[in-house]
C-alpha atoms as a PDB file:
ATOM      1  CA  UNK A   1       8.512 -27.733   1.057  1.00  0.00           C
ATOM      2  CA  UNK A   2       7.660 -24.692   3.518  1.00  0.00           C
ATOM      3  CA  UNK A   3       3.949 -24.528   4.567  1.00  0.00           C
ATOM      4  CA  UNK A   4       2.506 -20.999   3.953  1.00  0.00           C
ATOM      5  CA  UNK A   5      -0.709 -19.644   5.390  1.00  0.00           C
ATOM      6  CA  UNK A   6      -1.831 -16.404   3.204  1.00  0.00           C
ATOM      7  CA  UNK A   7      -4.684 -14.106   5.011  1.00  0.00           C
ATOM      8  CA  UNK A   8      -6.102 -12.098   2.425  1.00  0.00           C
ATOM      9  CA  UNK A   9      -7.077 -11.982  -0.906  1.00  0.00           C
ATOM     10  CA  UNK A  10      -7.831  -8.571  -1.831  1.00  0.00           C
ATOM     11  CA  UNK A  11      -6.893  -6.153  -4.759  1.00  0.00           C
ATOM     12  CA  UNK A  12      -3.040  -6.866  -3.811  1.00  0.00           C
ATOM     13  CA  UNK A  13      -3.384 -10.155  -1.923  1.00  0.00           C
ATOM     14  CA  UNK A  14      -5.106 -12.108  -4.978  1.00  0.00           C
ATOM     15  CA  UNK A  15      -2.056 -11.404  -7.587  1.00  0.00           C
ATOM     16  CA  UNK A  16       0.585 -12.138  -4.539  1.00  0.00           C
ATOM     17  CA  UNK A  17      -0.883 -15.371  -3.376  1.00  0.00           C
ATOM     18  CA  UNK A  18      -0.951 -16.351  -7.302  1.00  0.00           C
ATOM     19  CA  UNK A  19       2.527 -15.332  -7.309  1.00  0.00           C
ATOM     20  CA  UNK A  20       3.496 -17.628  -4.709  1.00  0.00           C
ATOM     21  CA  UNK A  21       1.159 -20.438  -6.378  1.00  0.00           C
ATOM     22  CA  UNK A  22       2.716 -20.506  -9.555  1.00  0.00           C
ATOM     23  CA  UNK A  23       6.457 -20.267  -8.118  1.00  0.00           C
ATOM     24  CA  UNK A  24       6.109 -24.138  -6.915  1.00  0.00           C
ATOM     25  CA  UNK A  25       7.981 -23.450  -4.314  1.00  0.00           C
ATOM     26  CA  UNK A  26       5.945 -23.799  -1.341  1.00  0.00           C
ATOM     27  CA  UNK A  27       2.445 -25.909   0.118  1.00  0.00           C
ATOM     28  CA  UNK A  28       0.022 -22.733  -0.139  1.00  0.00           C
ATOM     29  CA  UNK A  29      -3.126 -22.663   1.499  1.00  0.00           C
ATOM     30  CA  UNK A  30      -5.518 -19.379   2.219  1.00  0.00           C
ATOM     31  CA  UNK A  31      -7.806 -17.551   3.290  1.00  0.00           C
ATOM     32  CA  UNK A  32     -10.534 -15.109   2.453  1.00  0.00           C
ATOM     33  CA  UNK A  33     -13.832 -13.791   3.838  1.00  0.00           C
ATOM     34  CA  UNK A  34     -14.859 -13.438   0.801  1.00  0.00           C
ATOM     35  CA  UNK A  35     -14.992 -17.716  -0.022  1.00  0.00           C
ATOM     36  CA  UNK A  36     -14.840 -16.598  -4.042  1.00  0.00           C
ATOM     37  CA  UNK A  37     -11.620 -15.253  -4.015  1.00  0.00           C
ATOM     38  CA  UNK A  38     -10.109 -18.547  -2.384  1.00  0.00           C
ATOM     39  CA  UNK A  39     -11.868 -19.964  -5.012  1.00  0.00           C
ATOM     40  CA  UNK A  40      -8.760 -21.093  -7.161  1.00  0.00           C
ATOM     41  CA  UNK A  41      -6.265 -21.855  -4.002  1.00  0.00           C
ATOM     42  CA  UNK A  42      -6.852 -24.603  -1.087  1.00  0.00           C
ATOM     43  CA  UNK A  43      -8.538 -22.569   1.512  1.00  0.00           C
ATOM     44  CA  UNK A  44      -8.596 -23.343   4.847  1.00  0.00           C
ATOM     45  CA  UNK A  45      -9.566 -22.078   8.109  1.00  0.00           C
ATOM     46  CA  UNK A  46      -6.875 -19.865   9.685  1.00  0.00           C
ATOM     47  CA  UNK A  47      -6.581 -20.552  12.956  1.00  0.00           C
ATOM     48  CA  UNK A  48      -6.902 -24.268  11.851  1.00  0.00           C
ATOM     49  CA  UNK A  49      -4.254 -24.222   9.409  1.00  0.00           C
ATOM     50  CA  UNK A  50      -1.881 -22.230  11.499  1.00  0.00           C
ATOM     51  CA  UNK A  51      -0.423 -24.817  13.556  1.00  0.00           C
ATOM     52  CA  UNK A  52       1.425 -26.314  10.658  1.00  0.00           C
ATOM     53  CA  UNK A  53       1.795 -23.680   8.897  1.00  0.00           C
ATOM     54  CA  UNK A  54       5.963 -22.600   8.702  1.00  0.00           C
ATOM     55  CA  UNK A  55       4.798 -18.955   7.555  1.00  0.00           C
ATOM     56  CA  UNK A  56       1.358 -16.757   8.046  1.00  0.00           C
ATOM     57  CA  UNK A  57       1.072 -14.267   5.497  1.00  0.00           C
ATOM     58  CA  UNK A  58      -1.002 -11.200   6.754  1.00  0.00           C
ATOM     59  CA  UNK A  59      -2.157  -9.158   3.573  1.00  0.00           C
ATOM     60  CA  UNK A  60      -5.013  -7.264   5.243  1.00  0.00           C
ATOM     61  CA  UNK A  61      -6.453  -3.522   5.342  1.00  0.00           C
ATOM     62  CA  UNK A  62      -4.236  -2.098   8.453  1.00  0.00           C
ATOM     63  CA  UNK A  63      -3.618  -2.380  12.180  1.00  0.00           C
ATOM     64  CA  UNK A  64      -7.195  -2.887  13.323  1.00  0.00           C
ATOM     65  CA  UNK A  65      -7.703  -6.004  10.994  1.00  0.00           C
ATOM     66  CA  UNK A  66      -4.696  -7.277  11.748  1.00  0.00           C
ATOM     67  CA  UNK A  67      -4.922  -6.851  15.650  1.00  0.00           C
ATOM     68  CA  UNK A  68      -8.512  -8.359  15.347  1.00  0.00           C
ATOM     69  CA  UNK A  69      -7.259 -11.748  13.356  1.00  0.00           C
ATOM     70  CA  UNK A  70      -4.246 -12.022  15.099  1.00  0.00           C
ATOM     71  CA  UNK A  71      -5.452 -11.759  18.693  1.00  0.00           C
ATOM     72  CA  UNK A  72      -9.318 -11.427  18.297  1.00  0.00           C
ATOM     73  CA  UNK A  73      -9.577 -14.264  16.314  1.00  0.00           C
ATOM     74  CA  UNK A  74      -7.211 -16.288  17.944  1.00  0.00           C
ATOM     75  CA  UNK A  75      -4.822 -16.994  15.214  1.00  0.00           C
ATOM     76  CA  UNK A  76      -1.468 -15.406  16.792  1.00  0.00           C
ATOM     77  CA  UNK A  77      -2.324 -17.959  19.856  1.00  0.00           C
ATOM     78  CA  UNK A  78      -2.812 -20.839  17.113  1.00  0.00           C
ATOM     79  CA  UNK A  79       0.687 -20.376  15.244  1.00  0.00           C
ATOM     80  CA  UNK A  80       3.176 -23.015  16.355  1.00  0.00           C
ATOM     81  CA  UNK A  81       6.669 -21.756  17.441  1.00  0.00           C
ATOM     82  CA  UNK A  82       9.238 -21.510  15.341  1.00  0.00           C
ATOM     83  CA  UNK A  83       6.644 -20.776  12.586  1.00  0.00           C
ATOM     84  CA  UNK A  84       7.269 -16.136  11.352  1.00  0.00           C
ATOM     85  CA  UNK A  85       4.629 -14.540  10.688  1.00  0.00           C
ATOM     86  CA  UNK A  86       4.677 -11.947   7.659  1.00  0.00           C
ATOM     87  CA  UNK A  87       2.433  -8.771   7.851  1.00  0.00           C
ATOM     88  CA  UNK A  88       2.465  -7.278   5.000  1.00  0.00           C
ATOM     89  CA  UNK A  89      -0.313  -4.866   5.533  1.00  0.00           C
ATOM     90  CA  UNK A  90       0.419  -1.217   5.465  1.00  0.00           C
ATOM     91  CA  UNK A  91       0.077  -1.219   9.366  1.00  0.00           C
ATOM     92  CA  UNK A  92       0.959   0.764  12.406  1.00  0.00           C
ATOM     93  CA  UNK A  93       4.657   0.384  13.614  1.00  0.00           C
ATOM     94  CA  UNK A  94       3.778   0.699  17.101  1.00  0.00           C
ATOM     95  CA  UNK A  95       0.844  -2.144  17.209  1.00  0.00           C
ATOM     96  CA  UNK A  96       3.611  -3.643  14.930  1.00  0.00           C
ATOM     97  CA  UNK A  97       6.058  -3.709  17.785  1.00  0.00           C
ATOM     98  CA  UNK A  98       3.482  -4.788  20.103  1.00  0.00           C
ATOM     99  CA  UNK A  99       2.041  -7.469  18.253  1.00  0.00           C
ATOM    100  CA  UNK A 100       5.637  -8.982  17.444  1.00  0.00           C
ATOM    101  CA  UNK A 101       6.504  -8.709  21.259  1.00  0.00           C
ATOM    102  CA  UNK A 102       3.409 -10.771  21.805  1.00  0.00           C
ATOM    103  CA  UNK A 103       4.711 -13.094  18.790  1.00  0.00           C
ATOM    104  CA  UNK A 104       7.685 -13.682  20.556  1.00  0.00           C
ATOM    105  CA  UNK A 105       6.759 -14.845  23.939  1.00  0.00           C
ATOM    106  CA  UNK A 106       5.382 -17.516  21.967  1.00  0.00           C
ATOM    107  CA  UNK A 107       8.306 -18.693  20.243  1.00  0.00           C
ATOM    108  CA  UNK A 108       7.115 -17.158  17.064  1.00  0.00           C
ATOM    109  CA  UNK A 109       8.502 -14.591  14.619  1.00  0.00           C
ATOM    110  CA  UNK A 110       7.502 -11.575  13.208  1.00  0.00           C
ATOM    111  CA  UNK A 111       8.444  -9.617   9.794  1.00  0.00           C
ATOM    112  CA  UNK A 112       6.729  -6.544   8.294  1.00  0.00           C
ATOM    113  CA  UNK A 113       6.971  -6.306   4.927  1.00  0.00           C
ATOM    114  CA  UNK A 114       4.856  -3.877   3.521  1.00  0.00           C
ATOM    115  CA  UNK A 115       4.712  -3.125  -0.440  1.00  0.00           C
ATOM    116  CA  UNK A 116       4.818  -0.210  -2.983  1.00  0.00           C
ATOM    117  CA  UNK A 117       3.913  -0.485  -7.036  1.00  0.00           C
ATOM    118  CA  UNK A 118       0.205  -0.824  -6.691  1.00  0.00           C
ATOM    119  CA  UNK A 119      -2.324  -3.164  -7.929  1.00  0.00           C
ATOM    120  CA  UNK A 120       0.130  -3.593 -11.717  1.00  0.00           C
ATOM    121  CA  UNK A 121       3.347  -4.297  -9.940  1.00  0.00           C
ATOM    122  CA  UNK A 122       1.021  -7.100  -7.579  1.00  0.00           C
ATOM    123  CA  UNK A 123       0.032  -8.627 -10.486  1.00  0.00           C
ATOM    124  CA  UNK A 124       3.419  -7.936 -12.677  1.00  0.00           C
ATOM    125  CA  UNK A 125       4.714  -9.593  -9.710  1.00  0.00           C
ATOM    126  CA  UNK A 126       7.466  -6.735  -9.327  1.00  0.00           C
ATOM    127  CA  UNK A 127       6.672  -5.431  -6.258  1.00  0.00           C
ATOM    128  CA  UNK A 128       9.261  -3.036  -3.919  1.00  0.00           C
ATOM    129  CA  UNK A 129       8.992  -4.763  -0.529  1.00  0.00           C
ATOM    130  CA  UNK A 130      10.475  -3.500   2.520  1.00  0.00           C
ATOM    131  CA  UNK A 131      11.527  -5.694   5.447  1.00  0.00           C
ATOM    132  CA  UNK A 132      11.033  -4.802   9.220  1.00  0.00           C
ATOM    133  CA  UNK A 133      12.857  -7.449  11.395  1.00  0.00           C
ATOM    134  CA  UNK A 134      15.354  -9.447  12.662  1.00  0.00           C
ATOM    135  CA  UNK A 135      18.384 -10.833  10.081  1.00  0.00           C
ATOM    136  CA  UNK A 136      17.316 -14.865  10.464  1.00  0.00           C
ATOM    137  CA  UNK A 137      13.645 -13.957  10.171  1.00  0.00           C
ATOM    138  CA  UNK A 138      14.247 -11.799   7.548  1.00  0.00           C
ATOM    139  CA  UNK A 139      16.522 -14.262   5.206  1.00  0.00           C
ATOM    140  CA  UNK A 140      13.817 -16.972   6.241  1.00  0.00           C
ATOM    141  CA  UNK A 141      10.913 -15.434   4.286  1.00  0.00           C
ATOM    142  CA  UNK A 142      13.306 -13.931   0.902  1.00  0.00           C
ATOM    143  CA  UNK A 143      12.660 -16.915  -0.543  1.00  0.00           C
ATOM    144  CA  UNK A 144       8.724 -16.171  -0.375  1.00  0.00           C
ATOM    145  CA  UNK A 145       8.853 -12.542  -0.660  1.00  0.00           C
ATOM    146  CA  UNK A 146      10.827 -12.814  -3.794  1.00  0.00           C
ATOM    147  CA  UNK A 147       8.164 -14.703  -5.387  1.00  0.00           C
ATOM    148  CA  UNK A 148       5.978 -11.143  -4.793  1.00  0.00           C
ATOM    149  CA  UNK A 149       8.833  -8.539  -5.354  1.00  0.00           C
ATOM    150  CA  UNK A 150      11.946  -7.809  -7.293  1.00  0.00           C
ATOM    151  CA  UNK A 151      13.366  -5.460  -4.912  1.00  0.00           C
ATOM    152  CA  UNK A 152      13.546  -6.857  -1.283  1.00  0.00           C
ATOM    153  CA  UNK A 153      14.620  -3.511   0.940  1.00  0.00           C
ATOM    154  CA  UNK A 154      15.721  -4.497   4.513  1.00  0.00           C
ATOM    155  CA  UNK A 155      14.606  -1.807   6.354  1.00  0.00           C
ATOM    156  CA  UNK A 156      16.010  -2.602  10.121  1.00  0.00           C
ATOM    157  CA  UNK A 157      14.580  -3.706  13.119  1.00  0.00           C
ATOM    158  CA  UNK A 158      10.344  -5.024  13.413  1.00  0.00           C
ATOM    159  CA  UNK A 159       8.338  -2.193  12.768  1.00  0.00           C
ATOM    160  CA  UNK A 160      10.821  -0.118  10.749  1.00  0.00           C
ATOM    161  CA  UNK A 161       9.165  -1.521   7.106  1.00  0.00           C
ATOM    162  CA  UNK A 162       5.731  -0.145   8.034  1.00  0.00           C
ATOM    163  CA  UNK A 163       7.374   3.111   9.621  1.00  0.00           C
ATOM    164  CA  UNK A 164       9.410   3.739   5.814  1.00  0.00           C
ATOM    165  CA  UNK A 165       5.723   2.213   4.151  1.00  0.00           C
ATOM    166  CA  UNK A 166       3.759   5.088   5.345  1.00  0.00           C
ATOM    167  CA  UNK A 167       6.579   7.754   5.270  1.00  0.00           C
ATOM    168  CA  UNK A 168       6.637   6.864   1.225  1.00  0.00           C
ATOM    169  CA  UNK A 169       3.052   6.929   0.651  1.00  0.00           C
ATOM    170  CA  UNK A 170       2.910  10.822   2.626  1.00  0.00           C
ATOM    171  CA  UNK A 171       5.830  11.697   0.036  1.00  0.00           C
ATOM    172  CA  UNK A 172       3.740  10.147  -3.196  1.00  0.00           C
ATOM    173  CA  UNK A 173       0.782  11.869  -1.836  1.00  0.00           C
ATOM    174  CA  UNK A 174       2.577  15.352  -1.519  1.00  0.00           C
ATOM    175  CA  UNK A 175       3.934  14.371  -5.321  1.00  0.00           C
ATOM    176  CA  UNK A 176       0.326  14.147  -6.004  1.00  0.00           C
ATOM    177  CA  UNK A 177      -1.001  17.126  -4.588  1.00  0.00           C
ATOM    178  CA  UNK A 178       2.073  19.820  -5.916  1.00  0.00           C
ATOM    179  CA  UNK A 179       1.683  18.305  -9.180  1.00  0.00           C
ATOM    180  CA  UNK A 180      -2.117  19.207  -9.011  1.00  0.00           C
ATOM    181  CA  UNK A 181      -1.649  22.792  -7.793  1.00  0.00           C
ATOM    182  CA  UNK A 182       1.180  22.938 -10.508  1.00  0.00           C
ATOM    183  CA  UNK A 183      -0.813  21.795 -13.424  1.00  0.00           C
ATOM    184  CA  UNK A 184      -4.193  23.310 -11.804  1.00  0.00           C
ATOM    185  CA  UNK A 185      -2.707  27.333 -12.443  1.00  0.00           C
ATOM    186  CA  UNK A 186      -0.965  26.262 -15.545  1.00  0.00           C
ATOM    187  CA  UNK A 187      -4.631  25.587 -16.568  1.00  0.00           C
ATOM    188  CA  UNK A 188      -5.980  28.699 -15.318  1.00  0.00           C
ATOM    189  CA  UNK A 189      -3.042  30.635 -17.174  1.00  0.00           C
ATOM    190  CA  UNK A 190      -3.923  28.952 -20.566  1.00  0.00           C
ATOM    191  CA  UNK A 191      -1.790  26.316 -21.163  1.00  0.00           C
ATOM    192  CA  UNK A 192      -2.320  22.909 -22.178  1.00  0.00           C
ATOM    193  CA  UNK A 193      -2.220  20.363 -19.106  1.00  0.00           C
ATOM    194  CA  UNK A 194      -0.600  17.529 -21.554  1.00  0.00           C
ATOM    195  CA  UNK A 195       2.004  19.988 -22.618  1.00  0.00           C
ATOM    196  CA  UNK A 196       2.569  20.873 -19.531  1.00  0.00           C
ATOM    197  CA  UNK A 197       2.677  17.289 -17.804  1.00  0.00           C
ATOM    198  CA  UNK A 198       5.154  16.785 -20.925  1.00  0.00           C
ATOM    199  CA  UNK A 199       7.542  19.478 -19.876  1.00  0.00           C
ATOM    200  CA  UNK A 200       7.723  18.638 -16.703  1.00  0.00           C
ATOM    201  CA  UNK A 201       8.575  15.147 -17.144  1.00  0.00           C
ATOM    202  CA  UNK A 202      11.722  15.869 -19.257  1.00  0.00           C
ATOM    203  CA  UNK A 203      12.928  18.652 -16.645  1.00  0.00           C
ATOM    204  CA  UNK A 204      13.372  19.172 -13.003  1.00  0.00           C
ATOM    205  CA  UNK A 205       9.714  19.279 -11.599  1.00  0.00           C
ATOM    206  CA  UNK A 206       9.099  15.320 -12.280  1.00  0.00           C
ATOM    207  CA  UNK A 207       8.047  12.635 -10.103  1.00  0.00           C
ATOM    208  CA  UNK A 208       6.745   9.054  -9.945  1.00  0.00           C
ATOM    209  CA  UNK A 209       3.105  11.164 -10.311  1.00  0.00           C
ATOM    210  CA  UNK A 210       3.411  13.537 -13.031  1.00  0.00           C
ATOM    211  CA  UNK A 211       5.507  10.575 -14.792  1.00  0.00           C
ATOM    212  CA  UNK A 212       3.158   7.487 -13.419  1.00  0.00           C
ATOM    213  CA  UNK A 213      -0.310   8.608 -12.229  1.00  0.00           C
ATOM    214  CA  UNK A 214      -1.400  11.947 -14.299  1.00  0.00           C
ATOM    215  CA  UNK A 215      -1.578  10.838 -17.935  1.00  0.00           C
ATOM    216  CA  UNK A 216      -3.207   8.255 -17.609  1.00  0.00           C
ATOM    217  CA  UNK A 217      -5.644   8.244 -14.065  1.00  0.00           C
ATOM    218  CA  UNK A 218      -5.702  12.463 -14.050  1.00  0.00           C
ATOM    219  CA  UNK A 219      -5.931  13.720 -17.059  1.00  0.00           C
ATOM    220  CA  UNK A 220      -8.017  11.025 -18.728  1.00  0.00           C
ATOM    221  CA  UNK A 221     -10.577  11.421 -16.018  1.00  0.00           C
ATOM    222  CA  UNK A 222     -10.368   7.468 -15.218  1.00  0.00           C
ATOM    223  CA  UNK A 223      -9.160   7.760 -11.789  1.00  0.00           C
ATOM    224  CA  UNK A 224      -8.320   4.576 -11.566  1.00  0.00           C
ATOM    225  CA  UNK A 225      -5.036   3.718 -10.501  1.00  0.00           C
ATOM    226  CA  UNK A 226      -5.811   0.707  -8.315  1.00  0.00           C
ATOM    227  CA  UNK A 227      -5.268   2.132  -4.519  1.00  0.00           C
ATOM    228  CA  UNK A 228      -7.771   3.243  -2.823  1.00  0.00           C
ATOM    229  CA  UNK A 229      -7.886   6.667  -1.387  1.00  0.00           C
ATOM    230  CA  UNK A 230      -9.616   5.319   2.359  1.00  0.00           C
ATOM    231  CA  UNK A 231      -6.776   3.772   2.244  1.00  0.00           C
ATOM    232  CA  UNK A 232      -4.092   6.417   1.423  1.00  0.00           C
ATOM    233  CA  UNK A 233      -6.120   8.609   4.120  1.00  0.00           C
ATOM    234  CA  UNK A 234      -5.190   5.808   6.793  1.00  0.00           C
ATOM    235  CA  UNK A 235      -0.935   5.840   5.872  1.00  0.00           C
ATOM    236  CA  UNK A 236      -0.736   9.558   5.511  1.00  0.00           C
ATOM    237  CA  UNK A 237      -2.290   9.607   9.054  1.00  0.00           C
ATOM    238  CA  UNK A 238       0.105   6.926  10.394  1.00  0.00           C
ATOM    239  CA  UNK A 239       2.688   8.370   8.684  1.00  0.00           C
ATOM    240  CA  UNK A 240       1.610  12.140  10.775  1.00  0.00           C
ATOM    241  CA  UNK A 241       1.723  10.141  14.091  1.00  0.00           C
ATOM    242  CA  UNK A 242       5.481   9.206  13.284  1.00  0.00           C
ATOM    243  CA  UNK A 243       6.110  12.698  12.713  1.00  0.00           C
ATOM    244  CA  UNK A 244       4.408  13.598  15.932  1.00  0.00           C
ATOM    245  CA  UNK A 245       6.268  10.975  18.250  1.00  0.00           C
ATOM    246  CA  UNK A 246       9.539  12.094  17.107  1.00  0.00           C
ATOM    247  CA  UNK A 247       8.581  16.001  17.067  1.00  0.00           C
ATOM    248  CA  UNK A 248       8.948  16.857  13.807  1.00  0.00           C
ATOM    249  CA  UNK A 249       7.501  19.864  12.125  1.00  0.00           C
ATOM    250  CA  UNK A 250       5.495  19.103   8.855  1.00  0.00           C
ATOM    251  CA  UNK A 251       3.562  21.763   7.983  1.00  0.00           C
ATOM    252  CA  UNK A 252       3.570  20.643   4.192  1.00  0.00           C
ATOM    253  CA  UNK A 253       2.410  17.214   4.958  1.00  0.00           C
ATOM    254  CA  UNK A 254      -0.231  18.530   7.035  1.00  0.00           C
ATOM    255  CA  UNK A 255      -2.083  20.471   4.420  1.00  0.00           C
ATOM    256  CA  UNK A 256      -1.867  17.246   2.402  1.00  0.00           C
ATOM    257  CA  UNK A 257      -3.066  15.274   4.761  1.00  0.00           C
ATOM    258  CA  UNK A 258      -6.035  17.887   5.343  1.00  0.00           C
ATOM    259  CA  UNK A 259      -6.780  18.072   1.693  1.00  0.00           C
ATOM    260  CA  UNK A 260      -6.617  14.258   1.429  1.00  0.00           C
ATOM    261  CA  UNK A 261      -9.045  13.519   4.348  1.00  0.00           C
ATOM    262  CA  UNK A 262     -11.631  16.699   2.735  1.00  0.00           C
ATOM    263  CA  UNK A 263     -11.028  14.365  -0.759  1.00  0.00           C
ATOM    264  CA  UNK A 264     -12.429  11.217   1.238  1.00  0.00           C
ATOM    265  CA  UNK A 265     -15.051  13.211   2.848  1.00  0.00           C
ATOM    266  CA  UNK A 266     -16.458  14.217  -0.659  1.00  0.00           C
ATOM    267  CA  UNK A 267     -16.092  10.177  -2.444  1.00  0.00           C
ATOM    268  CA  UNK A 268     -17.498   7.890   0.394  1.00  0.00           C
ATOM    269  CA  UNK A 269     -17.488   5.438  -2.247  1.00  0.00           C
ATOM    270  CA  UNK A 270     -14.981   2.275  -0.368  1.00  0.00           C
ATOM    271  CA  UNK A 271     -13.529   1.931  -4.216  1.00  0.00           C
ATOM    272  CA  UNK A 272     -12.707   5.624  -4.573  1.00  0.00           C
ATOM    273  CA  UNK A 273      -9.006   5.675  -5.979  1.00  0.00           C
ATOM    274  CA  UNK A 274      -6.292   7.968  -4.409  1.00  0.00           C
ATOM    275  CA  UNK A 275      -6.189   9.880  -7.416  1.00  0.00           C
ATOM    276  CA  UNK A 276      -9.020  11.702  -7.149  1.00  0.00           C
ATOM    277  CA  UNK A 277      -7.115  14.204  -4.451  1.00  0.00           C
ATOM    278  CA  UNK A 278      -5.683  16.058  -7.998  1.00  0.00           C
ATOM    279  CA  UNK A 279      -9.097  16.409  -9.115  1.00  0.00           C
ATOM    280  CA  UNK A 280     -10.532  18.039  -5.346  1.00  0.00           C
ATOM    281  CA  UNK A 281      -7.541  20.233  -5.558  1.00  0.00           C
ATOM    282  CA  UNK A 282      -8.423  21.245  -9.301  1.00  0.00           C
ATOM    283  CA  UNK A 283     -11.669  21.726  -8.231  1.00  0.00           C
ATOM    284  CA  UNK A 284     -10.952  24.117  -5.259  1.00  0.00           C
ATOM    285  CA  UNK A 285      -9.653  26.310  -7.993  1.00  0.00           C
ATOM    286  CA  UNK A 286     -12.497  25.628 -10.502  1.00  0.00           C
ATOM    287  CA  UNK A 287     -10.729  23.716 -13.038  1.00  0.00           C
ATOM    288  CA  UNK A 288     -11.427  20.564 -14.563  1.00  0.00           C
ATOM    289  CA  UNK A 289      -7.823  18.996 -15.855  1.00  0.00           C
ATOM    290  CA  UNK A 290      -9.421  16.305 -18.021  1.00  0.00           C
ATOM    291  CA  UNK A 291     -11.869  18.783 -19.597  1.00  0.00           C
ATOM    292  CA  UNK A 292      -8.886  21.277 -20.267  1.00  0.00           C
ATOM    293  CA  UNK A 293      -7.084  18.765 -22.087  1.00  0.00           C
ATOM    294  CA  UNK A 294     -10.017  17.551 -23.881  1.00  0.00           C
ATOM    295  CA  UNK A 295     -10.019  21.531 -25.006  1.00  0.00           C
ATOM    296  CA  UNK A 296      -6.875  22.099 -26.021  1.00  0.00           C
ATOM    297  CA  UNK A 297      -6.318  18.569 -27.859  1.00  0.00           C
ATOM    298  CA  UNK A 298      -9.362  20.126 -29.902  1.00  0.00           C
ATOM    299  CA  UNK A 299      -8.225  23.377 -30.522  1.00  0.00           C
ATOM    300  CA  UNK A 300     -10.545  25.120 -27.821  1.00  0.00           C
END
């Protein structure tokens, strides 16, 4: 039975390493700063537990966290060859590349395979995962990641999961913010936001937000969804330094971008969800869309 290591138990980590628990399938142990969350596993120290561990499982915020556990910390020196190691942060693919060059003059592997379906696909257990890497390394770890994930997306070589990771999330965001602008002068024309949203999602204009995110995180008002916008912020601006290092004009994903970091200037709060950029842009324009369906679902 394969050892696994599994750094990181937070809103996505906990549901994933339960995943991998409950499969039976492999000797789990973790690890967590925050001891609670380890609570229900065998935790362990990770450097310790490294050396006979067959896989580490990196679920942690980005590059800097990773860099700092892997190399700060010591644990990248600690991991025994032969042993991969699985980041499947949303990370930078150039400290990516870097980090699995280190990985390999030790004898050790290195996958990214960073996920998309949010904090109910984590715990549904059905989330997309795509695969940076080589072939062996990649097959080696299925098993594991299939315990996560129904759809396992090889993605090509180390680094190229977190490149298409952050590439996705600037596209979701964009959904996000045209859906917002859409709905926003629908609103100031008069019509119903729900009606709208309902139009839309049974003609051309739909995607995963209008069909996913506004009913119920928008226009309830919850803002909710499970991802946190600090975090969006930190993909869309990875995903902005792939466009720059291959000089490509984005001039839409810019202004998203900008109106995404003004969002996370105005909610400080850590927890703030990604959700709230449709309410900043509604805002810009002085609407409110959970008040204006509250109005016209009375009549108003």
């Amino acid at each position: 039975m394969s050892r696994v290591l599994f750094v990181g138990l937070g809103v996505m980590g906990l549901p994933m390493a339960r995943h991998v628990a409950a499969s039976g399938e492999f000797e789990l142990v973790v690890h967590d700063v925050d001891a609670g969350r380890a609570a229900e596993f065998v935790a362990a120290d990770p450097v310790a537990a490294a050396g006979s561990a067959d896989v580490v499982v990196l679920m942690l915020p980005g590059s800097d966290v990773v860099e700092r556990v892997l190399v700060g910390d010591g644990l990248l020196a600690a991991v025994r060859a032969g042993a991969v190691i699985v980041d499947m942060s949303s990370s930078r693919p150039a400290s990516t590349v870097a980090l699995a060059e280190r990985a390999a003059a030790r004898g050790v592997g290195y996958v990214d395979a960073p996920v998309s379906g949010g904090q109910v696909k984590a715990v549904s257990g059905e989330l997309s995962i795509m695969v940076g890497g080589a072939a062996e390394a990649v097959e080696r770890v299925r098993p594991l990641l299939e315990t996560m994930g129904t759809t396992i997306m090889p993605t090509g070589p180390v680094g190229s999961g977190h490149a298409v990771k952050a590439l996705n999330n600037l596209l979701s965001a964009i959904g996000i913010a045209g859906a917002a602008e859409v709905l926003t002068t629908g609103a100031k024309f008069g019509l119903d936001p729900k009606v709208m949203l309902d139009v839309i999602n049974a003609s051309t204009g739909r995607n995963q937000a209008t069909q996913v995110k506004f009913e119920p995180y928008v226009l309830s008002g919850t803002f909710d969804a499970g991802f946190a916008l600090r975090l969006m912020v930190k993909d869309l601006r990875t995903a902005l330094e792939i466009a720059e290092d291959t000089a490509t004009p984005t001039p839409v994903a810019h202004a998203v971008v900008e109106a995404a970091a003004a969002t996370l200037a105005a909610n400080q709060d850590p927890g703030a969800d990604h959700t709230l950029l449709a309410r900043w842009i509604a805002a810009n324009a002085g609407v409110d869309l959970h008040e204006a369906t509250q109005r016209a679902a009375k009549g108003a």
